[in-house]
PDB file of N, CA and C in Angstrom:
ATOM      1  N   UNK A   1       0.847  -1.171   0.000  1.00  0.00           N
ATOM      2  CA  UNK A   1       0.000   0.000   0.000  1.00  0.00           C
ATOM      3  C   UNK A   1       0.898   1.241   0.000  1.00  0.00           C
ATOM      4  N   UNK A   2       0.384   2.162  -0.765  1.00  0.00           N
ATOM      5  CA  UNK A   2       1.379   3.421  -1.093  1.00  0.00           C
ATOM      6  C   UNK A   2       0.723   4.168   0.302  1.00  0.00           C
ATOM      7  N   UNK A   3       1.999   5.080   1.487  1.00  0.00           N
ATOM      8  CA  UNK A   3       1.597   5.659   2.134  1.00  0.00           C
ATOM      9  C   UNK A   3       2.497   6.586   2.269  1.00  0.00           C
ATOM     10  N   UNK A   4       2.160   7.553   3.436  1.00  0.00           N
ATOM     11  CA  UNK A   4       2.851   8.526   3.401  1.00  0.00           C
ATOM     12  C   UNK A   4       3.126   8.318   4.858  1.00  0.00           C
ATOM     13  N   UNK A   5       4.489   8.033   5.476  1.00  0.00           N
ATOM     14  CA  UNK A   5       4.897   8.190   6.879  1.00  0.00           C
ATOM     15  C   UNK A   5       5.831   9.232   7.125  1.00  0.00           C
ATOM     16  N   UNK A   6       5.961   9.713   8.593  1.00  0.00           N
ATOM     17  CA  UNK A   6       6.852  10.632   9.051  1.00  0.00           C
ATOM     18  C   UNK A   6       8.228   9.774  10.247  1.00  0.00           C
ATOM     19  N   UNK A   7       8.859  10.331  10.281  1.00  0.00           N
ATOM     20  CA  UNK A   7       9.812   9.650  10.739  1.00  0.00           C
ATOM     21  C   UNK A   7      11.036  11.068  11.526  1.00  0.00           C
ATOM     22  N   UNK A   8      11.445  10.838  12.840  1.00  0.00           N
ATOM     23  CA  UNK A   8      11.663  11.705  13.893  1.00  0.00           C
ATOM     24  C   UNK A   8      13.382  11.991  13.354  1.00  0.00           C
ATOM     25  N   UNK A   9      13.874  13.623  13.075  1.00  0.00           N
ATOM     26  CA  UNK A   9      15.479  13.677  12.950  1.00  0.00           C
ATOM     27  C   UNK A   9      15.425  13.564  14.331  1.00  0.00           C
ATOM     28  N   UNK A  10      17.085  13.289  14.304  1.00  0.00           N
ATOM     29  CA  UNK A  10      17.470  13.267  15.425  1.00  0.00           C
ATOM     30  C   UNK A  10      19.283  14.137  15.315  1.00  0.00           C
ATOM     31  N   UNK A  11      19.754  14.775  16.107  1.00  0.00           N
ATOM     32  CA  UNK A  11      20.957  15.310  16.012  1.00  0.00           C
ATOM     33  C   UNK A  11      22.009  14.323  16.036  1.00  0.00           C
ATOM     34  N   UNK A  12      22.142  12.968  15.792  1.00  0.00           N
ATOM     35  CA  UNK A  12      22.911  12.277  15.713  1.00  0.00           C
ATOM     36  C   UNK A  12      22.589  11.354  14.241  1.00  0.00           C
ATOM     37  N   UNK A  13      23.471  10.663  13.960  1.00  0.00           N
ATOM     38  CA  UNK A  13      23.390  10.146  12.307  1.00  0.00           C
ATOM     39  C   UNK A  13      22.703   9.064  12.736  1.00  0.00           C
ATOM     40  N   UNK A  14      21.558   9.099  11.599  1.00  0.00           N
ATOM     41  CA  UNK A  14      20.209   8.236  11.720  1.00  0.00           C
ATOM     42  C   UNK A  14      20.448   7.036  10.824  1.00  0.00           C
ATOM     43  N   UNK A  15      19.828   6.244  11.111  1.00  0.00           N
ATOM     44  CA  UNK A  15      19.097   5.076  10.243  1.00  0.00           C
ATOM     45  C   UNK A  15      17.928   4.309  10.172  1.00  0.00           C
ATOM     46  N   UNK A  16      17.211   4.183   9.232  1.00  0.00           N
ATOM     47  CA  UNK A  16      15.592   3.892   8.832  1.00  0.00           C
ATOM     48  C   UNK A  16      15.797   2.958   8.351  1.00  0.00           C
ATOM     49  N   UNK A  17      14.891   2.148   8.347  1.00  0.00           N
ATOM     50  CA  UNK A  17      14.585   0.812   7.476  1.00  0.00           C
ATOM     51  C   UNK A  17      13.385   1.128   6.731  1.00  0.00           C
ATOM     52  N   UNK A  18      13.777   1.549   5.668  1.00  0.00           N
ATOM     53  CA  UNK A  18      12.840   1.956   4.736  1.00  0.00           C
ATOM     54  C   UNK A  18      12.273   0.936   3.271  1.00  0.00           C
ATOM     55  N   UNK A  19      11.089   0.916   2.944  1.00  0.00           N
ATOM     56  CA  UNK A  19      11.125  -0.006   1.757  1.00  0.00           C
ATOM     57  C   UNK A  19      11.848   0.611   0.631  1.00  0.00           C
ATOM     58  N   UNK A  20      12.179  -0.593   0.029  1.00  0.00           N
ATOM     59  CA  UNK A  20      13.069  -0.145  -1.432  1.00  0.00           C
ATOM     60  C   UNK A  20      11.953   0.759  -2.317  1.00  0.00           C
ATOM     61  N   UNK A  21      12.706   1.497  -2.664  1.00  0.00           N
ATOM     62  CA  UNK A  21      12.262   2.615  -3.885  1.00  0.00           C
ATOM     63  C   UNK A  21      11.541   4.099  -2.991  1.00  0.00           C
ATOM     64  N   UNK A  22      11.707   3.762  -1.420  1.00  0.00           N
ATOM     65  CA  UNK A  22      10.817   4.945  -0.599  1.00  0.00           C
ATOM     66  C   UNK A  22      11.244   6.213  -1.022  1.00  0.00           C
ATOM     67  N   UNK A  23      10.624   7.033  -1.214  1.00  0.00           N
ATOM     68  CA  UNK A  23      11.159   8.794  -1.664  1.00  0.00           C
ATOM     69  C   UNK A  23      10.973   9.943  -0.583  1.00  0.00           C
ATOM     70  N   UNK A  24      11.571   9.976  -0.074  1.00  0.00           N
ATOM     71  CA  UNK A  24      11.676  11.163   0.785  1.00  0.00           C
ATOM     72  C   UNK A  24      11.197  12.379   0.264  1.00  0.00           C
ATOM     73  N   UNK A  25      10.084  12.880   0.908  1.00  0.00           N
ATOM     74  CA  UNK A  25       9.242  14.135   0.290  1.00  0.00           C
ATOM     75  C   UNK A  25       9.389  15.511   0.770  1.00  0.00           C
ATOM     76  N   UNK A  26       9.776  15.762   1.893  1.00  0.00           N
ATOM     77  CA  UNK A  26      10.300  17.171   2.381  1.00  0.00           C
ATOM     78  C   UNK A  26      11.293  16.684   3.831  1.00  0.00           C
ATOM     79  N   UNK A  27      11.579  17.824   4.438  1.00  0.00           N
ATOM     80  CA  UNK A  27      11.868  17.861   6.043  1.00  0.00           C
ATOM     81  C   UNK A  27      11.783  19.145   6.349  1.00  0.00           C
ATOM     82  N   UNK A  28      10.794  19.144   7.430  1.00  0.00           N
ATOM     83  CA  UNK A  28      10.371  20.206   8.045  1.00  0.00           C
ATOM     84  C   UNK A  28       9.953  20.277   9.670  1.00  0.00           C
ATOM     85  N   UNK A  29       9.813  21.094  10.522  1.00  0.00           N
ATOM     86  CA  UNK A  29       9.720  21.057  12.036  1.00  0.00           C
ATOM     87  C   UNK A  29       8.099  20.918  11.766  1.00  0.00           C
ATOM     88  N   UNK A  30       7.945  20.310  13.116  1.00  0.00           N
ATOM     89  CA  UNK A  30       6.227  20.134  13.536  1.00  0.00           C
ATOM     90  C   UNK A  30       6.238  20.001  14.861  1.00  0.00           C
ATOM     91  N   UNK A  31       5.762  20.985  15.508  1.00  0.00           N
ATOM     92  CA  UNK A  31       5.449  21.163  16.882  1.00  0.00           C
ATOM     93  C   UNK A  31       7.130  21.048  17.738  1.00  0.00           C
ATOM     94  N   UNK A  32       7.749  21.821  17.081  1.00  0.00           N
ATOM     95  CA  UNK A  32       9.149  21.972  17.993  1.00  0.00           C
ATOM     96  C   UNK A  32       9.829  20.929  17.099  1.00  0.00           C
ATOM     97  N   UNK A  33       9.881  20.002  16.421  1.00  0.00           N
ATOM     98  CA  UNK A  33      11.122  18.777  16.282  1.00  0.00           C
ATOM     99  C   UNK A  33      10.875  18.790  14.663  1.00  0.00           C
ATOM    100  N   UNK A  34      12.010  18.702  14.198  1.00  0.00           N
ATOM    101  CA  UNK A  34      12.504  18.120  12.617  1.00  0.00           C
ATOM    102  C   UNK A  34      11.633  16.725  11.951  1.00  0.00           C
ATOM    103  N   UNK A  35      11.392  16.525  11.107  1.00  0.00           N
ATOM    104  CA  UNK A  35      10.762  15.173  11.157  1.00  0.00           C
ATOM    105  C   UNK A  35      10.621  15.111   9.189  1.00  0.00           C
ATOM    106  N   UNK A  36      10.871  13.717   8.560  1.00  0.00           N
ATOM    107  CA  UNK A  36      10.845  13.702   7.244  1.00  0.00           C
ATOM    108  C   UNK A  36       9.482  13.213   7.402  1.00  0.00           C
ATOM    109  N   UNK A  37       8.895  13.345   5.768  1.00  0.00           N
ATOM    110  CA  UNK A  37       7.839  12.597   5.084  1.00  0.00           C
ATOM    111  C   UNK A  37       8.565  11.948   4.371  1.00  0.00           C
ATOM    112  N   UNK A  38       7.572  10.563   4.088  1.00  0.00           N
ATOM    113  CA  UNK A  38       8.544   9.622   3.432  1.00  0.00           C
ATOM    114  C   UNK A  38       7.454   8.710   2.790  1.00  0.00           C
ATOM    115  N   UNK A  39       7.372   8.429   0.982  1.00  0.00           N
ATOM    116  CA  UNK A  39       6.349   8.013   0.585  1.00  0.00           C
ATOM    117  C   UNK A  39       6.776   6.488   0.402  1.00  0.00           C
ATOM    118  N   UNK A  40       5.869   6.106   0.578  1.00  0.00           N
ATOM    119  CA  UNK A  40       6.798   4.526   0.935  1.00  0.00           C
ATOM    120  C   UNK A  40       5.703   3.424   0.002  1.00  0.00           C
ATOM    121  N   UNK A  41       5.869   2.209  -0.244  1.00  0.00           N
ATOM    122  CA  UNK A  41       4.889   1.379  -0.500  1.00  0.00           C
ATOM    123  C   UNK A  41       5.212   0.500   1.009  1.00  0.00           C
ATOM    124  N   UNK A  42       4.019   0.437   1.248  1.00  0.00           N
ATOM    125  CA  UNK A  42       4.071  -1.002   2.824  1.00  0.00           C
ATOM    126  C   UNK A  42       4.472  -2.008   2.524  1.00  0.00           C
ATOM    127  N   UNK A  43       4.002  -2.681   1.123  1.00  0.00           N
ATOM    128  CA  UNK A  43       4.126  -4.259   0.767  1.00  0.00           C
ATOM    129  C   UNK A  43       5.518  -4.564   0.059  1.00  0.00           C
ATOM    130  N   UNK A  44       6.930  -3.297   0.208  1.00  0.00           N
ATOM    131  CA  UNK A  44       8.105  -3.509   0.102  1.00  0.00           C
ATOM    132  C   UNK A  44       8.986  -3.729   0.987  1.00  0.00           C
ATOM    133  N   UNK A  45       9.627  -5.142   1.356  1.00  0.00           N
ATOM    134  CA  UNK A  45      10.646  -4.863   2.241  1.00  0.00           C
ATOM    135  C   UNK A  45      11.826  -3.909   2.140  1.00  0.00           C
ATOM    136  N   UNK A  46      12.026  -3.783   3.461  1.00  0.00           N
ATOM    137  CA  UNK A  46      12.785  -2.514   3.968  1.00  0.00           C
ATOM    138  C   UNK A  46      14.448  -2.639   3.786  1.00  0.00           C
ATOM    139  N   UNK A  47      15.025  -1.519   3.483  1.00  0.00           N
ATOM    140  CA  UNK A  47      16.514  -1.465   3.337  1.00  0.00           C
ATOM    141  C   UNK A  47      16.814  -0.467   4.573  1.00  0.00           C
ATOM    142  N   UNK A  48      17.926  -0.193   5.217  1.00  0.00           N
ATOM    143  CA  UNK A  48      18.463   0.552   5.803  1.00  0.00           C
ATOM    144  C   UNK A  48      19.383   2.287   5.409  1.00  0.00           C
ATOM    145  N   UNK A  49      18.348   2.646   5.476  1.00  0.00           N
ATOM    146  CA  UNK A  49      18.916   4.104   4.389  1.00  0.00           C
ATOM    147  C   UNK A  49      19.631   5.170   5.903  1.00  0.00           C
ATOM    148  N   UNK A  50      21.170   5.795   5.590  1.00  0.00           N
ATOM    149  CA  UNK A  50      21.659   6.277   6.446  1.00  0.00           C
ATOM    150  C   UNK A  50      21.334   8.067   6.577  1.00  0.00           C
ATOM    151  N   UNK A  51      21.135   9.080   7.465  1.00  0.00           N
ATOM    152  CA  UNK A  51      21.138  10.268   7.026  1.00  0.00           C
ATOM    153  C   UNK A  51      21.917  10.685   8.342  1.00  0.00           C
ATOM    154  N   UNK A  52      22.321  12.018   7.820  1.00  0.00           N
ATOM    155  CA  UNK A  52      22.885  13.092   8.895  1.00  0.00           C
ATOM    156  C   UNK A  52      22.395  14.238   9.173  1.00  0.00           C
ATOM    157  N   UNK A  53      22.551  14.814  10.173  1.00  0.00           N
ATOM    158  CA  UNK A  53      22.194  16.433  10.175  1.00  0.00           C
ATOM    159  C   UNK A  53      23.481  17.192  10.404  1.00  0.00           C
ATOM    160  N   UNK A  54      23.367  18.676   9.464  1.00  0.00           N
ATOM    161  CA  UNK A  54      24.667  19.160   9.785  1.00  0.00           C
ATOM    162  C   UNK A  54      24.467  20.230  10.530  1.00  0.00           C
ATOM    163  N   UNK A  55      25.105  21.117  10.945  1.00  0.00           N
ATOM    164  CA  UNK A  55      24.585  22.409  11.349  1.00  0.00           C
ATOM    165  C   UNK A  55      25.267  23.391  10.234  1.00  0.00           C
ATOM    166  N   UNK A  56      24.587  24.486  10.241  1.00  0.00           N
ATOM    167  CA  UNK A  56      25.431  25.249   9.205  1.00  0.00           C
ATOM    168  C   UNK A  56      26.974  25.816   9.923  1.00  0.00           C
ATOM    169  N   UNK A  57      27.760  26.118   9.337  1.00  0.00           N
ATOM    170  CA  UNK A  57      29.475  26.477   9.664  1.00  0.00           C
ATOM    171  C   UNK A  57      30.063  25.114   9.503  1.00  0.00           C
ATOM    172  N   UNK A  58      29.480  23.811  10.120  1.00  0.00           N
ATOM    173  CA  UNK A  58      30.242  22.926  10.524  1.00  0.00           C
ATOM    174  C   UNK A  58      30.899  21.939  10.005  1.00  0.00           C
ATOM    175  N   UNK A  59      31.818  21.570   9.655  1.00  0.00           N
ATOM    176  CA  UNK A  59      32.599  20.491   8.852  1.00  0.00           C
ATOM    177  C   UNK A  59      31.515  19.175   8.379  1.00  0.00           C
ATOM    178  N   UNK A  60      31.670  18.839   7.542  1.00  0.00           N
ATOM    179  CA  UNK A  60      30.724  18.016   7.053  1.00  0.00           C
ATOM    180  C   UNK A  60      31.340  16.207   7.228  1.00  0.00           C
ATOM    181  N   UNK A  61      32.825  16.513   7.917  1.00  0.00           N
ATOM    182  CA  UNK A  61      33.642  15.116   8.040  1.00  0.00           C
ATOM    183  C   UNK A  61      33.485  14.482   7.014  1.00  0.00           C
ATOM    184  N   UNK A  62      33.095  14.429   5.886  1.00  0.00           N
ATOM    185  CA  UNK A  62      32.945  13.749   4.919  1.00  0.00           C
ATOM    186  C   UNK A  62      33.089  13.891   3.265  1.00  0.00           C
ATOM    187  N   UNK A  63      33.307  13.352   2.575  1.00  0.00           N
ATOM    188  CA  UNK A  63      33.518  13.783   1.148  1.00  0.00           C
ATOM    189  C   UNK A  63      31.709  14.183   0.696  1.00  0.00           C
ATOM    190  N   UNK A  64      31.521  15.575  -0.049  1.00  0.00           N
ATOM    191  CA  UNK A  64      30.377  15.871  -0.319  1.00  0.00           C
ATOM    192  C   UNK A  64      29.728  14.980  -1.679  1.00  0.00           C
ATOM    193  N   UNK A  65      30.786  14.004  -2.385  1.00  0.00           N
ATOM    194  CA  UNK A  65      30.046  13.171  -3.359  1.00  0.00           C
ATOM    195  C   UNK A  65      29.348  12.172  -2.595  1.00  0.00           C
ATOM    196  N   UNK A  66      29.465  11.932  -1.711  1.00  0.00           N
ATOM    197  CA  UNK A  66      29.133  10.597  -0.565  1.00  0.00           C
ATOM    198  C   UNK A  66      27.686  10.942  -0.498  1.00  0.00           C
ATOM    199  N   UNK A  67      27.274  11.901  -0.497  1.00  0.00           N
ATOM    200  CA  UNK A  67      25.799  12.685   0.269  1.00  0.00           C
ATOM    201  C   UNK A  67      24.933  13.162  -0.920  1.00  0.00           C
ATOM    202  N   UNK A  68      23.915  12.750  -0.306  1.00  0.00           N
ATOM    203  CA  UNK A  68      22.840  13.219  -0.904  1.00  0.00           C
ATOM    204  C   UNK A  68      22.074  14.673  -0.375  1.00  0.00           C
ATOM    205  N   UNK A  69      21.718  15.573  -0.570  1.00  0.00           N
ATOM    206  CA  UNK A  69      21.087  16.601   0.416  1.00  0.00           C
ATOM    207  C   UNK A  69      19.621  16.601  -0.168  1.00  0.00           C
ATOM    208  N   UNK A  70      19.277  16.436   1.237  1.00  0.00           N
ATOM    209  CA  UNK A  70      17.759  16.017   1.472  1.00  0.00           C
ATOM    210  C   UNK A  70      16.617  17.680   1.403  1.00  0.00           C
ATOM    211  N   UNK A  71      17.409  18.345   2.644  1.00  0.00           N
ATOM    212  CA  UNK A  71      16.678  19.573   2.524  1.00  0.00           C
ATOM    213  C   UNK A  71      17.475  19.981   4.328  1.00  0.00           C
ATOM    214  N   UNK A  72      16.607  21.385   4.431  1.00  0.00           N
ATOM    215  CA  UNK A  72      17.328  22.522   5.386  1.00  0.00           C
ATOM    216  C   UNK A  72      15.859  22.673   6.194  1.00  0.00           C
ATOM    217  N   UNK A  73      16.032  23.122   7.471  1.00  0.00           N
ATOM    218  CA  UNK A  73      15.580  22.951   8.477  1.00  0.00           C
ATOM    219  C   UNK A  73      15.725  24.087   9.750  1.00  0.00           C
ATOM    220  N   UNK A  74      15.023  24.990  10.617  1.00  0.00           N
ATOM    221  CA  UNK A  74      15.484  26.009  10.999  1.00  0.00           C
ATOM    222  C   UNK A  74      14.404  25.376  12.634  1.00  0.00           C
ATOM    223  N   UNK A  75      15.505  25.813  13.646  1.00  0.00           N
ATOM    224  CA  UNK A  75      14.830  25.440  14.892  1.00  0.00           C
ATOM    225  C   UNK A  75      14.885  27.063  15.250  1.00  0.00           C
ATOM    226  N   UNK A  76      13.423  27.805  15.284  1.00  0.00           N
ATOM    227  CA  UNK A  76      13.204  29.152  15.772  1.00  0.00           C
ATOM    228  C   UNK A  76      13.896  29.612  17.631  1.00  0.00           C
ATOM    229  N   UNK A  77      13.813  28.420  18.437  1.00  0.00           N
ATOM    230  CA  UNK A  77      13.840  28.890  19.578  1.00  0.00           C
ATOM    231  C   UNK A  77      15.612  29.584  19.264  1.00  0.00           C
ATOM    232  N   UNK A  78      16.423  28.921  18.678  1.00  0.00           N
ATOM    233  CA  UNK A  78      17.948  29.255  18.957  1.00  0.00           C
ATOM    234  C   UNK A  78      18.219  29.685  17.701  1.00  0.00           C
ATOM    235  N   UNK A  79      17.390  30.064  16.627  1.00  0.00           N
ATOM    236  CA  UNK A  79      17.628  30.547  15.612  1.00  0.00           C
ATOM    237  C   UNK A  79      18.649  29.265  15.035  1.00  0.00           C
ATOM    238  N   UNK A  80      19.101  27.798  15.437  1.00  0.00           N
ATOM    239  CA  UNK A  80      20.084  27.159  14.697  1.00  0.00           C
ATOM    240  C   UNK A  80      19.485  27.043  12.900  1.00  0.00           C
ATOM    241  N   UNK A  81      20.109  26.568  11.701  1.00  0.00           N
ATOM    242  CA  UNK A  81      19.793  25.764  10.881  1.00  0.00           C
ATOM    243  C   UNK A  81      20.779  24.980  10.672  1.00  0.00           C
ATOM    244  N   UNK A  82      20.050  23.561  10.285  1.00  0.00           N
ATOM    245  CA  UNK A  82      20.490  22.563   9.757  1.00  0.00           C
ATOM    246  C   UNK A  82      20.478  22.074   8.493  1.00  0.00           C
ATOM    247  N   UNK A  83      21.113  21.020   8.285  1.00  0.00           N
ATOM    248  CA  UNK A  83      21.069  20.684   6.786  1.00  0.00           C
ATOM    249  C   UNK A  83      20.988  18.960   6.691  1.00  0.00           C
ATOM    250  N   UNK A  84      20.019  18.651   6.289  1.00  0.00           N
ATOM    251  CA  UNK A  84      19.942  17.047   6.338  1.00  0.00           C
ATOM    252  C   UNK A  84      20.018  16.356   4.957  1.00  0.00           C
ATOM    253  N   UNK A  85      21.479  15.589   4.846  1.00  0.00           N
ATOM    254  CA  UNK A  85      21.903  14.572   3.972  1.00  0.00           C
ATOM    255  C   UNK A  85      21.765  13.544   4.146  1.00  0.00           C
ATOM    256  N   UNK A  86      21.508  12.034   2.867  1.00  0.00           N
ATOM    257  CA  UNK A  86      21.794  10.820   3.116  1.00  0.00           C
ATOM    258  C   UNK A  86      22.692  10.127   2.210  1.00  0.00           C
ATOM    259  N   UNK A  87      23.197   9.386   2.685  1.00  0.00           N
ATOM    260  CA  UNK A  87      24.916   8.647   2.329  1.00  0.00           C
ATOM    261  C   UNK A  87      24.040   8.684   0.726  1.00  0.00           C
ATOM    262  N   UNK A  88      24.815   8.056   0.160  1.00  0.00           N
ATOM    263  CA  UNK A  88      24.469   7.512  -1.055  1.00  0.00           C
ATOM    264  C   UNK A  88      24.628   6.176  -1.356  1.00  0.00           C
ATOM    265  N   UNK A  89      23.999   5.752  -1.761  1.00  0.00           N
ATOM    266  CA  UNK A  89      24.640   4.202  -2.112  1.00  0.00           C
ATOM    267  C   UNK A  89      25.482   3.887  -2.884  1.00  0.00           C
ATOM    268  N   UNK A  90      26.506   2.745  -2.675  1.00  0.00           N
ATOM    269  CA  UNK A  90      27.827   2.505  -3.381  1.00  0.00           C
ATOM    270  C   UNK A  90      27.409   1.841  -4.547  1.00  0.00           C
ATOM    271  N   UNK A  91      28.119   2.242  -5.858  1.00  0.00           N
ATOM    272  CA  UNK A  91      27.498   1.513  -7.012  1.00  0.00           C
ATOM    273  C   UNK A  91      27.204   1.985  -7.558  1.00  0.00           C
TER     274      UNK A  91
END
């Protein structure tokens, strides 16, 4: 079944078990916290898809071909923004 789920960032590097072919549709705050939409089919088993959050200034530790960028993200109380990438797959 084609659905649409949300799924919680977190400030540390994430991982989902997502069904194959799932498309990530925005990232945006809802009620204080970061959180993706993610269009998924139910009746696909799940792969393990990796993401990060960066903050803006901050070293990205990583080669930028590696990453995918998902989308940007602004927490009002501290004025921070972020930037949320996922690895890419090898291959």
């Amino acid at each position: 079944m084609m659905t649409i789920y949300k799924f919680l960032i977190t400030p540390t590097d994430m991982t989902f078990e997502l069904p194959a072919g799932a498309e990530i549709l925005t990232v945006q705050m809802q009620s204080g916290s970061p959180y993706i939409w993610v269009l998924l089919d139910t009746d696909v088993p799940g792969i393990d898809r990796h993401f990060f959050v960066y903050r803006t200034g901050k070293d990205l530790g990583r080669e930028r071909n590696d990453l995918a960028y998902i989308g940007t993200f602004q927490i009002p109380e501290d004025q921070s923004v972020f930037h949320l990438f996922e690895v890419k797959e090898k291959g």
